[in-house]
C-alpha atoms as a PDB file:
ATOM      1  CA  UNK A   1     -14.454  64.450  -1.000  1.00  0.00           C
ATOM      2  CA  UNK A   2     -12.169  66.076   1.795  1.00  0.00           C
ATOM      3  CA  UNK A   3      -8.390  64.986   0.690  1.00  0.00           C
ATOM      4  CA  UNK A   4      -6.924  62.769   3.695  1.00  0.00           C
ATOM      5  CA  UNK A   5      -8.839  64.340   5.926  1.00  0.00           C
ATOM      6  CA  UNK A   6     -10.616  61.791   8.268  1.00  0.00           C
ATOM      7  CA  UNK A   7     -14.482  61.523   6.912  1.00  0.00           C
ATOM      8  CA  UNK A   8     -17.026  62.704   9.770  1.00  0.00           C
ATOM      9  CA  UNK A   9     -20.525  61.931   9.891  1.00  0.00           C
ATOM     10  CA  UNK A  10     -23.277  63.093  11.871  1.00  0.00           C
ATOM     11  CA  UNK A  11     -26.061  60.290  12.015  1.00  0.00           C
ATOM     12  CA  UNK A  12     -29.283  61.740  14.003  1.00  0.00           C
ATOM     13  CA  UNK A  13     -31.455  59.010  15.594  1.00  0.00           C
ATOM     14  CA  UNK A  14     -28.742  56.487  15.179  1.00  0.00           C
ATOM     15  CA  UNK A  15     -29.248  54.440  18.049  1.00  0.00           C
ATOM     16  CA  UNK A  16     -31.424  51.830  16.584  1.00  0.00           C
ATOM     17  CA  UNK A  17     -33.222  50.972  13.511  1.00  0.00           C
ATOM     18  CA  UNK A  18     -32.610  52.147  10.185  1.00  0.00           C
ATOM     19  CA  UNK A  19     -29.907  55.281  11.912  1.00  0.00           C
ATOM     20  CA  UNK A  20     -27.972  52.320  13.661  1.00  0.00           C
ATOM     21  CA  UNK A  21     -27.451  50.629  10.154  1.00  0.00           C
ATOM     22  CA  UNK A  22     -26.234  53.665   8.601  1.00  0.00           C
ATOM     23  CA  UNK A  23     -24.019  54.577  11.039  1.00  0.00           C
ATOM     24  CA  UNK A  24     -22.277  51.131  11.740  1.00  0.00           C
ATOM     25  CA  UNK A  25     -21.589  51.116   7.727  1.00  0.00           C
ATOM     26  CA  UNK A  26     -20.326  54.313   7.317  1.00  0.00           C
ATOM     27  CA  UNK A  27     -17.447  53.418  10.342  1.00  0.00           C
ATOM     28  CA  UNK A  28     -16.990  50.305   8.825  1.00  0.00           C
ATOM     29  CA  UNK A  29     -16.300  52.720   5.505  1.00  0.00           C
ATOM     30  CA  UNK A  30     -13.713  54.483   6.947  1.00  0.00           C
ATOM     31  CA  UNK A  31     -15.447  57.557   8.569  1.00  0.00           C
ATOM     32  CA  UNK A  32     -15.723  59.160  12.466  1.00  0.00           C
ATOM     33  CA  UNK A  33     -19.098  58.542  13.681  1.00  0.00           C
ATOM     34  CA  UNK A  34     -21.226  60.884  15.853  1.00  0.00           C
ATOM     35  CA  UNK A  35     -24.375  59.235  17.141  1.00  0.00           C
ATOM     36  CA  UNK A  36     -27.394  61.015  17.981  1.00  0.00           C
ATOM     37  CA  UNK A  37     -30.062  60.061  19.978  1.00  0.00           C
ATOM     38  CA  UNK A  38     -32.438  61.540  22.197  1.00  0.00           C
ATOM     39  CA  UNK A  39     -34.151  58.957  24.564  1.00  0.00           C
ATOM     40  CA  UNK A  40     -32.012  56.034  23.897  1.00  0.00           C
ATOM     41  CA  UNK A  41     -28.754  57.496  24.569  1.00  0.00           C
ATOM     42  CA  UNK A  42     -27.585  54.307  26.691  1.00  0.00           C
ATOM     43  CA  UNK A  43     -27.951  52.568  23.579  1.00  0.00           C
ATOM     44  CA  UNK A  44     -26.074  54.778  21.347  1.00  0.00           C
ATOM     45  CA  UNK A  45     -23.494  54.900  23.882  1.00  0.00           C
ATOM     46  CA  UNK A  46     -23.284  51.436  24.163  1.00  0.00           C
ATOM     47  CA  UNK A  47     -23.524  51.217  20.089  1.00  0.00           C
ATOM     48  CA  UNK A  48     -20.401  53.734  20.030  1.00  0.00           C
ATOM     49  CA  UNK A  49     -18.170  51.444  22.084  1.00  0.00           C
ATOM     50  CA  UNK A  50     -18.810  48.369  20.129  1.00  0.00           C
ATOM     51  CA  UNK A  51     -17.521  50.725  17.584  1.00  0.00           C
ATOM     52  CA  UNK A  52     -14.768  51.922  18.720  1.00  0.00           C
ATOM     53  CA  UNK A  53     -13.639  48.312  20.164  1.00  0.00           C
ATOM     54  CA  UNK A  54     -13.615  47.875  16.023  1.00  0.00           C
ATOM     55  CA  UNK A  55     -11.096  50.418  15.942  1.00  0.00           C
ATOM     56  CA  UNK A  56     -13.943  52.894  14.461  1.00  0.00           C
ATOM     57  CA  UNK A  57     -13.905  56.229  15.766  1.00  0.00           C
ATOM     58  CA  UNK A  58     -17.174  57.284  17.589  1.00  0.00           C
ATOM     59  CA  UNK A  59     -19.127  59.095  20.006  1.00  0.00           C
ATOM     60  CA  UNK A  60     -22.469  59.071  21.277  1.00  0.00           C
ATOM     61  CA  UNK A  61     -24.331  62.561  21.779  1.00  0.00           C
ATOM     62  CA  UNK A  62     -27.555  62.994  23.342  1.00  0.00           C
ATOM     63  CA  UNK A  63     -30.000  66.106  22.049  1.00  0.00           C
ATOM     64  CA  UNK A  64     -33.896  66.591  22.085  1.00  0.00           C
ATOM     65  CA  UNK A  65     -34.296  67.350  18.456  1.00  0.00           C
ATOM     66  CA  UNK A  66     -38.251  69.043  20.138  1.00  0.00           C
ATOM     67  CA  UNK A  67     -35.889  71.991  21.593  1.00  0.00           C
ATOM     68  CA  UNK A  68     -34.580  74.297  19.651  1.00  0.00           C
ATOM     69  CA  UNK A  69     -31.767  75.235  21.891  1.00  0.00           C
ATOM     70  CA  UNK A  70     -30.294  71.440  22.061  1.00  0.00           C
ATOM     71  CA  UNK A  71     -30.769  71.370  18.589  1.00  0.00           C
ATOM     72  CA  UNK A  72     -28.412  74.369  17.629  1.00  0.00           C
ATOM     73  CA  UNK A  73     -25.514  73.392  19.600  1.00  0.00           C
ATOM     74  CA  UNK A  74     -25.363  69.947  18.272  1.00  0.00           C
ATOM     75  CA  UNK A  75     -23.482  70.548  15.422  1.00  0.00           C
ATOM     76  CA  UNK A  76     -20.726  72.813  17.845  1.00  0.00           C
ATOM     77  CA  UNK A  77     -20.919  69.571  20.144  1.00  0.00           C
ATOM     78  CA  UNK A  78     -20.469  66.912  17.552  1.00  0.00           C
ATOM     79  CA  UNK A  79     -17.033  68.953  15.841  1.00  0.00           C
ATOM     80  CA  UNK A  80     -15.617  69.691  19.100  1.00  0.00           C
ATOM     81  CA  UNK A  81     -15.588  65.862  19.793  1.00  0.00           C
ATOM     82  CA  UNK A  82     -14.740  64.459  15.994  1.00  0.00           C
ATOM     83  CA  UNK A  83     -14.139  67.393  14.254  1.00  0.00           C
ATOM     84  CA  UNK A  84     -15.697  69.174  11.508  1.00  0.00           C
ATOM     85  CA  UNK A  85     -18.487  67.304   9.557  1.00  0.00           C
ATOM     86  CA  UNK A  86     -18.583  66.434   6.121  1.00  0.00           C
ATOM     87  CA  UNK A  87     -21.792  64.154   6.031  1.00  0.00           C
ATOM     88  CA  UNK A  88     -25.242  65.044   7.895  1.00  0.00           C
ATOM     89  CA  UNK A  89     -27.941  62.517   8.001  1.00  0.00           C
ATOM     90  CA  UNK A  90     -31.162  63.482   9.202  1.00  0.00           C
ATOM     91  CA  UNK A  91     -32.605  60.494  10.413  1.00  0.00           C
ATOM     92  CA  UNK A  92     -34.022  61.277  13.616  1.00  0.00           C
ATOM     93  CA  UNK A  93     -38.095  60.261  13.022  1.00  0.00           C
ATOM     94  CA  UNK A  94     -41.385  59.729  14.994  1.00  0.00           C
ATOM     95  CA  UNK A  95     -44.103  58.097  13.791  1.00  0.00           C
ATOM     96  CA  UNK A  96     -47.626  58.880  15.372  1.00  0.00           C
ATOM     97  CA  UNK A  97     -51.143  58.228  14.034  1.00  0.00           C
ATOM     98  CA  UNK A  98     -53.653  61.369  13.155  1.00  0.00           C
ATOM     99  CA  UNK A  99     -56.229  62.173  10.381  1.00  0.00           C
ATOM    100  CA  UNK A 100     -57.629  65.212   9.128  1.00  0.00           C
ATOM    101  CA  UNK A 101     -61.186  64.707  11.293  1.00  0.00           C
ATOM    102  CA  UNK A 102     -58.840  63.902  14.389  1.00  0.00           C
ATOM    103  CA  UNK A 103     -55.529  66.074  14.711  1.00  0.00           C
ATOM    104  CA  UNK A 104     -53.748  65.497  17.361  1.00  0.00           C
ATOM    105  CA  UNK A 105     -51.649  68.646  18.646  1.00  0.00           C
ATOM    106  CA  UNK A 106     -48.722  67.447  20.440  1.00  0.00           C
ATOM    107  CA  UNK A 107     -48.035  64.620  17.009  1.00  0.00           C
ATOM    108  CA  UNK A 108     -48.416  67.895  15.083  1.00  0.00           C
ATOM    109  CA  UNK A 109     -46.033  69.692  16.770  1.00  0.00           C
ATOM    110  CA  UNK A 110     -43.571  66.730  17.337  1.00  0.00           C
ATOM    111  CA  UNK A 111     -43.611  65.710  13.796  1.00  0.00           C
ATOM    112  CA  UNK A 112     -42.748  69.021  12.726  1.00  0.00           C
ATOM    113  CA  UNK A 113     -40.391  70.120  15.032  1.00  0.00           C
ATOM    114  CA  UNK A 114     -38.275  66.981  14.284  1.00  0.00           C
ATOM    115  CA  UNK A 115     -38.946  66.033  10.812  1.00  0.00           C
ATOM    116  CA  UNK A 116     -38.625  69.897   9.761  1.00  0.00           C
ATOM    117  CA  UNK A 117     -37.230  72.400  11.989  1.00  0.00           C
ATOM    118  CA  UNK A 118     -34.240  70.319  13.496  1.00  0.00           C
ATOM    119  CA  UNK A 119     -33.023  69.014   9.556  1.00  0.00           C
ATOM    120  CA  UNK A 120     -32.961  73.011   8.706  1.00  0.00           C
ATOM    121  CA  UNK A 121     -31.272  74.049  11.757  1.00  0.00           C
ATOM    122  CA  UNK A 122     -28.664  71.395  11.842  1.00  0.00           C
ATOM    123  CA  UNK A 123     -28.163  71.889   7.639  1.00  0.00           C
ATOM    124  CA  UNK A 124     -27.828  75.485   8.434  1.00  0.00           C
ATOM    125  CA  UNK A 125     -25.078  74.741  11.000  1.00  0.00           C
ATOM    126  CA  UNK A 126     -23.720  72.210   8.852  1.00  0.00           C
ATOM    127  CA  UNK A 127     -22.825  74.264   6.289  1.00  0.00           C
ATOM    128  CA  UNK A 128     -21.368  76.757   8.696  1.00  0.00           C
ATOM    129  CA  UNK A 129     -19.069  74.582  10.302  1.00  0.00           C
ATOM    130  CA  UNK A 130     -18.187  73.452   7.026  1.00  0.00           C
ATOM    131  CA  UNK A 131     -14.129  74.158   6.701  1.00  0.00           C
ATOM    132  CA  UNK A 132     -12.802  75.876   3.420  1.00  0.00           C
ATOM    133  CA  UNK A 133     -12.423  74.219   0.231  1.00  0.00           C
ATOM    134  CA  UNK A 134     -14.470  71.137   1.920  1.00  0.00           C
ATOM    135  CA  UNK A 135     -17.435  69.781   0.378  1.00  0.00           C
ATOM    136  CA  UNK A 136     -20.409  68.460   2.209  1.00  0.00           C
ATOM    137  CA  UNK A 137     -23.501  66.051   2.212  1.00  0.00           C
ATOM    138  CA  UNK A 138     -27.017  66.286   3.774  1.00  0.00           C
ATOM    139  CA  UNK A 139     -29.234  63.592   3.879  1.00  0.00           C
ATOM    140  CA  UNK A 140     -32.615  63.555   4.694  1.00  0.00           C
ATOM    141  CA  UNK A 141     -34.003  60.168   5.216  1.00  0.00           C
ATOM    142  CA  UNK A 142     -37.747  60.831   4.640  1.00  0.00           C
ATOM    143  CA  UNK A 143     -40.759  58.038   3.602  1.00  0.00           C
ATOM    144  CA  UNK A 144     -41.489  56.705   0.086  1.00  0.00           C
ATOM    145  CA  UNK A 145     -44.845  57.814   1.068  1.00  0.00           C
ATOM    146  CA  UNK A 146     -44.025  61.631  -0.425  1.00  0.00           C
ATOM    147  CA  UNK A 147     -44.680  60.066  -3.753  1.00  0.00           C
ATOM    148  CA  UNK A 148     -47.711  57.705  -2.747  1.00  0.00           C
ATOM    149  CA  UNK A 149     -50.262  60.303  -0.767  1.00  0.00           C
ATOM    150  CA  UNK A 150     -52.275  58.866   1.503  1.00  0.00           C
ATOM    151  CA  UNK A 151     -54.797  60.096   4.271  1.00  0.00           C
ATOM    152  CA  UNK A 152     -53.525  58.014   6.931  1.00  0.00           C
ATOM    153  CA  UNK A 153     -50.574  59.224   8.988  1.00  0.00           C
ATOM    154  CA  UNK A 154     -51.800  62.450   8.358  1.00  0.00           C
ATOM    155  CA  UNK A 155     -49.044  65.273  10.191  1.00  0.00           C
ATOM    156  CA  UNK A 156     -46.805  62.626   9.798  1.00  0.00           C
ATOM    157  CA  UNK A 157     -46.778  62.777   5.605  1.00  0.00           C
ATOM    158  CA  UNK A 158     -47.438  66.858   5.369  1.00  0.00           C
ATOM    159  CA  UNK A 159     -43.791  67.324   7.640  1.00  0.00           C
ATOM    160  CA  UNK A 160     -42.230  64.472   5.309  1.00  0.00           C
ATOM    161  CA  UNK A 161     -43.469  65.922   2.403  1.00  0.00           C
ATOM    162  CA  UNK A 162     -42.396  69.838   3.844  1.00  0.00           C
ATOM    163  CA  UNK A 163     -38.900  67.675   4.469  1.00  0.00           C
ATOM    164  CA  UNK A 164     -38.767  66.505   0.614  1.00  0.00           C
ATOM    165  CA  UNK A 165     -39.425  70.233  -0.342  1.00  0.00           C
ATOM    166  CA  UNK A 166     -36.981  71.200   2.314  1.00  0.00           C
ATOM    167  CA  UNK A 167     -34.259  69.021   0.086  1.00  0.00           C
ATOM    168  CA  UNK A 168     -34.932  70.802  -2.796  1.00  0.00           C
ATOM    169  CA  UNK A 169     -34.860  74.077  -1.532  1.00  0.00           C
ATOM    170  CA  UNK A 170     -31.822  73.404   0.178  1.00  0.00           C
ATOM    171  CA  UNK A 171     -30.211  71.948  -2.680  1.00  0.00           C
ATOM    172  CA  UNK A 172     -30.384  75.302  -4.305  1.00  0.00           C
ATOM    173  CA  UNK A 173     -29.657  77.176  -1.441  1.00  0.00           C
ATOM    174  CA  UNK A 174     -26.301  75.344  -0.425  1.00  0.00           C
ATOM    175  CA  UNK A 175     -24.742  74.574  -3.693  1.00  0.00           C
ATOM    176  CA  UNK A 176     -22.084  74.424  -4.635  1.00  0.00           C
ATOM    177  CA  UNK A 177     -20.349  73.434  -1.625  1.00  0.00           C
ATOM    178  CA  UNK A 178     -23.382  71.502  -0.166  1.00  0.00           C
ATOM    179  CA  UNK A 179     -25.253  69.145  -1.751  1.00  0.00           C
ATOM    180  CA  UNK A 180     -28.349  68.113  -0.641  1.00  0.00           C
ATOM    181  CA  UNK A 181     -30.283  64.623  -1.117  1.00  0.00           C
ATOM    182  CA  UNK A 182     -32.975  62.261  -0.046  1.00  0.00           C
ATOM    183  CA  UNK A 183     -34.049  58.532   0.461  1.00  0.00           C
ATOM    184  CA  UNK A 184     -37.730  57.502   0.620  1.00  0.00           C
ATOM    185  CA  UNK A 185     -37.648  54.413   2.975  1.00  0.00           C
ATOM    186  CA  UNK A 186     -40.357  51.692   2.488  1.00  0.00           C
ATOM    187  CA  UNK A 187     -40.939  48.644   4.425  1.00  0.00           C
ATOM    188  CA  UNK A 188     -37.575  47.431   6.133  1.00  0.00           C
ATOM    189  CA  UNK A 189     -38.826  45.989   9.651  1.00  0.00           C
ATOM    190  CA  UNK A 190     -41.792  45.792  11.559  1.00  0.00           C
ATOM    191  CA  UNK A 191     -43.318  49.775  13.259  1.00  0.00           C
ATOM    192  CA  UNK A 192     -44.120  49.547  16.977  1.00  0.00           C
ATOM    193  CA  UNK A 193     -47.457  49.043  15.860  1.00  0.00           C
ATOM    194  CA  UNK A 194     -46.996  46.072  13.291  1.00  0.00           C
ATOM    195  CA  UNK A 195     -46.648  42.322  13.993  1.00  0.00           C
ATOM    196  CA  UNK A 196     -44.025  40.496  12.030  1.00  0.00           C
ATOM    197  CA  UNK A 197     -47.554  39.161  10.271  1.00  0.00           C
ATOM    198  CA  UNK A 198     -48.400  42.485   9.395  1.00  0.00           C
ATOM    199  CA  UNK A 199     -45.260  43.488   8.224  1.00  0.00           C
ATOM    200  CA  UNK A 200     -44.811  40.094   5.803  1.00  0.00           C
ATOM    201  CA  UNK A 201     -48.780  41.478   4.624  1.00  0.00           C
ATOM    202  CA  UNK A 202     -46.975  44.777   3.467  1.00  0.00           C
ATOM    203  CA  UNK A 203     -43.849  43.419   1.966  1.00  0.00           C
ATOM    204  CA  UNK A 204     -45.812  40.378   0.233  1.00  0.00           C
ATOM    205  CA  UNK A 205     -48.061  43.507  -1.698  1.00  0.00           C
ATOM    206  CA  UNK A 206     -45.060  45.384  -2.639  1.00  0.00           C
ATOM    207  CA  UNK A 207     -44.574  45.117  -6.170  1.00  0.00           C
ATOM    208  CA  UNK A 208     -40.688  43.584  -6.034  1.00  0.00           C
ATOM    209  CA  UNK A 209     -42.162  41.121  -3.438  1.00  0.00           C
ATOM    210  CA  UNK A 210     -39.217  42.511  -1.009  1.00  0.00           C
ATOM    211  CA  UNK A 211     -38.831  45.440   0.999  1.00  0.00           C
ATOM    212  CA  UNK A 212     -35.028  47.254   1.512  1.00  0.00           C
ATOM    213  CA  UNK A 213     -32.473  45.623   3.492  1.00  0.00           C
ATOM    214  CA  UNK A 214     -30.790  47.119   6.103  1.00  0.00           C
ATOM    215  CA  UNK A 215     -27.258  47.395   4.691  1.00  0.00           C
ATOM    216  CA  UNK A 216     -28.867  49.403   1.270  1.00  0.00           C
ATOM    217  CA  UNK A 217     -28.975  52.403   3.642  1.00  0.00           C
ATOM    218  CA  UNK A 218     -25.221  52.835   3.992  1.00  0.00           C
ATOM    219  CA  UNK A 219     -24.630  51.751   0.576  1.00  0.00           C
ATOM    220  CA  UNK A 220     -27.055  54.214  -0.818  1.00  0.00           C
ATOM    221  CA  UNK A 221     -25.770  57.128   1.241  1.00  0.00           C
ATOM    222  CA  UNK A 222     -22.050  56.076  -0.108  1.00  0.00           C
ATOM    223  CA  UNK A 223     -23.095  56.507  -3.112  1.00  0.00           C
ATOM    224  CA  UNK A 224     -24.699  59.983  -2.989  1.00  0.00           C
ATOM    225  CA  UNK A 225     -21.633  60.760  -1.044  1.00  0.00           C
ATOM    226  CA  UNK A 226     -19.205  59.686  -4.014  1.00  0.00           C
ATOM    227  CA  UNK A 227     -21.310  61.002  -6.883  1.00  0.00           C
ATOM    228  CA  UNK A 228     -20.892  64.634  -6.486  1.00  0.00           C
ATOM    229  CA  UNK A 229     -23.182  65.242  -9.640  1.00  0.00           C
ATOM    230  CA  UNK A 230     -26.253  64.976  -7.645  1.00  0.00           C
ATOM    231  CA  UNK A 231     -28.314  67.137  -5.650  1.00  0.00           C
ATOM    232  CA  UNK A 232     -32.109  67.269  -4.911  1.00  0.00           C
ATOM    233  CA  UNK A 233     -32.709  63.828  -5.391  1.00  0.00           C
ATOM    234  CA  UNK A 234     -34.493  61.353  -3.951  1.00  0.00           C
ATOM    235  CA  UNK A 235     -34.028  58.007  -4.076  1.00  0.00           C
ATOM    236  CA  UNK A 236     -36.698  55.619  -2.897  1.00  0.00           C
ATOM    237  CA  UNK A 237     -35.373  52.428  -1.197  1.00  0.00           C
ATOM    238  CA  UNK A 238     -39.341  50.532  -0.691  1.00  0.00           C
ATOM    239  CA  UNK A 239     -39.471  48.179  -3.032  1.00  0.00           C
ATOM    240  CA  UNK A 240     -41.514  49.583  -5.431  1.00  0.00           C
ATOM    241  CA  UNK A 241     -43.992  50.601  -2.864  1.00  0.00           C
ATOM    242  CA  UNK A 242     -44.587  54.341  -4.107  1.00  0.00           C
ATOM    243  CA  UNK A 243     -45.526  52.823  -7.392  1.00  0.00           C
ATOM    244  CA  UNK A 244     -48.280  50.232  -6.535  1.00  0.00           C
ATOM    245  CA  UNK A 245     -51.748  51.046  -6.812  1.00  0.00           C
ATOM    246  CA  UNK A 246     -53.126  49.345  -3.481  1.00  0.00           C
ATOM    247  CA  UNK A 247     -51.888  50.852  -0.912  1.00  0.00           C
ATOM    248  CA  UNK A 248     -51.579  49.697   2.779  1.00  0.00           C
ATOM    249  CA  UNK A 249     -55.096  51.438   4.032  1.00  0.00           C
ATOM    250  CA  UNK A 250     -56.897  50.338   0.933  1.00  0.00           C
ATOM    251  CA  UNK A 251     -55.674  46.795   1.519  1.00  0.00           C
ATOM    252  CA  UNK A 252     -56.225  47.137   5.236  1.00  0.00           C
ATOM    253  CA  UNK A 253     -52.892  46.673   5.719  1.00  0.00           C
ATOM    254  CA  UNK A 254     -51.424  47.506   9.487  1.00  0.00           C
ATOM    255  CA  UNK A 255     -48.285  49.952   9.360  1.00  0.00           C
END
């Protein structure tokens, strides 16, 4: 997208799970790597030098995506160690239980504050640190679950679903420099709360029988990054899971 330029990409929440594979794929793809992470930074920093004994280029930054201070100067931090950035991913994610008879405040807050407010900060400051005549991709990795409503989870799915309307609204906002996109995870390893029982329950009702594997995360993000046609989109990595009819609480399914 960027001419010779060295590719840099901001990966929030990149220390483990689904961020971790992302990031390792896009340094194996040729970019600079900034990895975010809040309370596992020794593992991100850790996860940076394996990288960069690969001959990747990376760095490990720590922010609390809850504060809105730490959240603006990320952006400034992560280009005055790499450079300027060409590819956000908002990964960073918590996942907390609440229903509509029982809210809990503190999820509520949490939720939001990192599944809306820190994306639209760090796209905002994205797009200004952006240099001239560059182009540039956002990310938001949000939940198949967007397209498959569901009581359970409940602050958790309204700030995914505010995110998916976030990527839209960006989209239009940003173009044409900016494009903005989406993928809707399903079932790709076991949540704190699931045993690897559980989890085989929710991939075996899936309706492909098989839930993402790690490495389509990368892959799917190269893609968006490569096909500058697209913008608003989300793609939904889950197996078929927004499409089936029984869904995990009907079939008493842990997630």
């Amino acid at each position: 997208m960027n001419g010779k330029r060295l590719r840099t990409a901001l990966v929030t929440g990149a220390a483990k799970r689904i961020g971790r594979a992302i990031a390792e794929d896009l340094a194996a793809n040729g970019f600079a790597v900034a990895i975010h992470a809040s309370r596992s930074i020794e593992a991100a920093e850790n996860f940076a030098a394996e990288l960069r004994q690969s001959d990747s280029r990376a760095v490990a930054v720590q922010a609390d995506l809850q504060k809105i201070d730490e959240t603006r100067d990320l952006i400034r931090r992560v280009s005055e160690a790499i450079g300027p950035i060409d590819l956000l991913v908002n990964n960073a994610s918590v996942f907390h239980e609440d229903s509509v008879r029982h809210i809990d405040a503190e999820a509520w807050d949490e939720h939001f504050a990192v599944h809306v407010r820190a994306p639209s900060i760090l796209a905002a400051d994205f797009a200004a640190q952006l240099p001239e005549q560059a182009d540039g991709l956002v990310v938001n990795i949000i939940d198949q679950r967007v397209w498959a409503l569901r009581p359970s989870f409940y602050s958790y799915t309204l700030s995914k679903s505010a995110l998916w309307t976030a990527t839209q609204t960006m989209a239009q906002a940003l173009a044409p420099r900016i494009r903005v996109n989406a993928i809707g995870p399903g079932p790709s390893m076991p949540s704190e709360r699931q045993s690897q029982e559980d989890f085989q329950a929710q991939v075996s009702a899936l309706i492909l029988k098989r839930g993402p594997q790690l490495e389509e995360f990368g892959k799917t993000i190269r893609f968006l990054y490569e096909t500058p046609s697209i913008t608003g989109q989300m793609i939904a990595l889950d197996g078929g899971q927004h499409l089936a009819w029984q869904t995990p609480d009907v079939a008493e399914i842990t997630e």
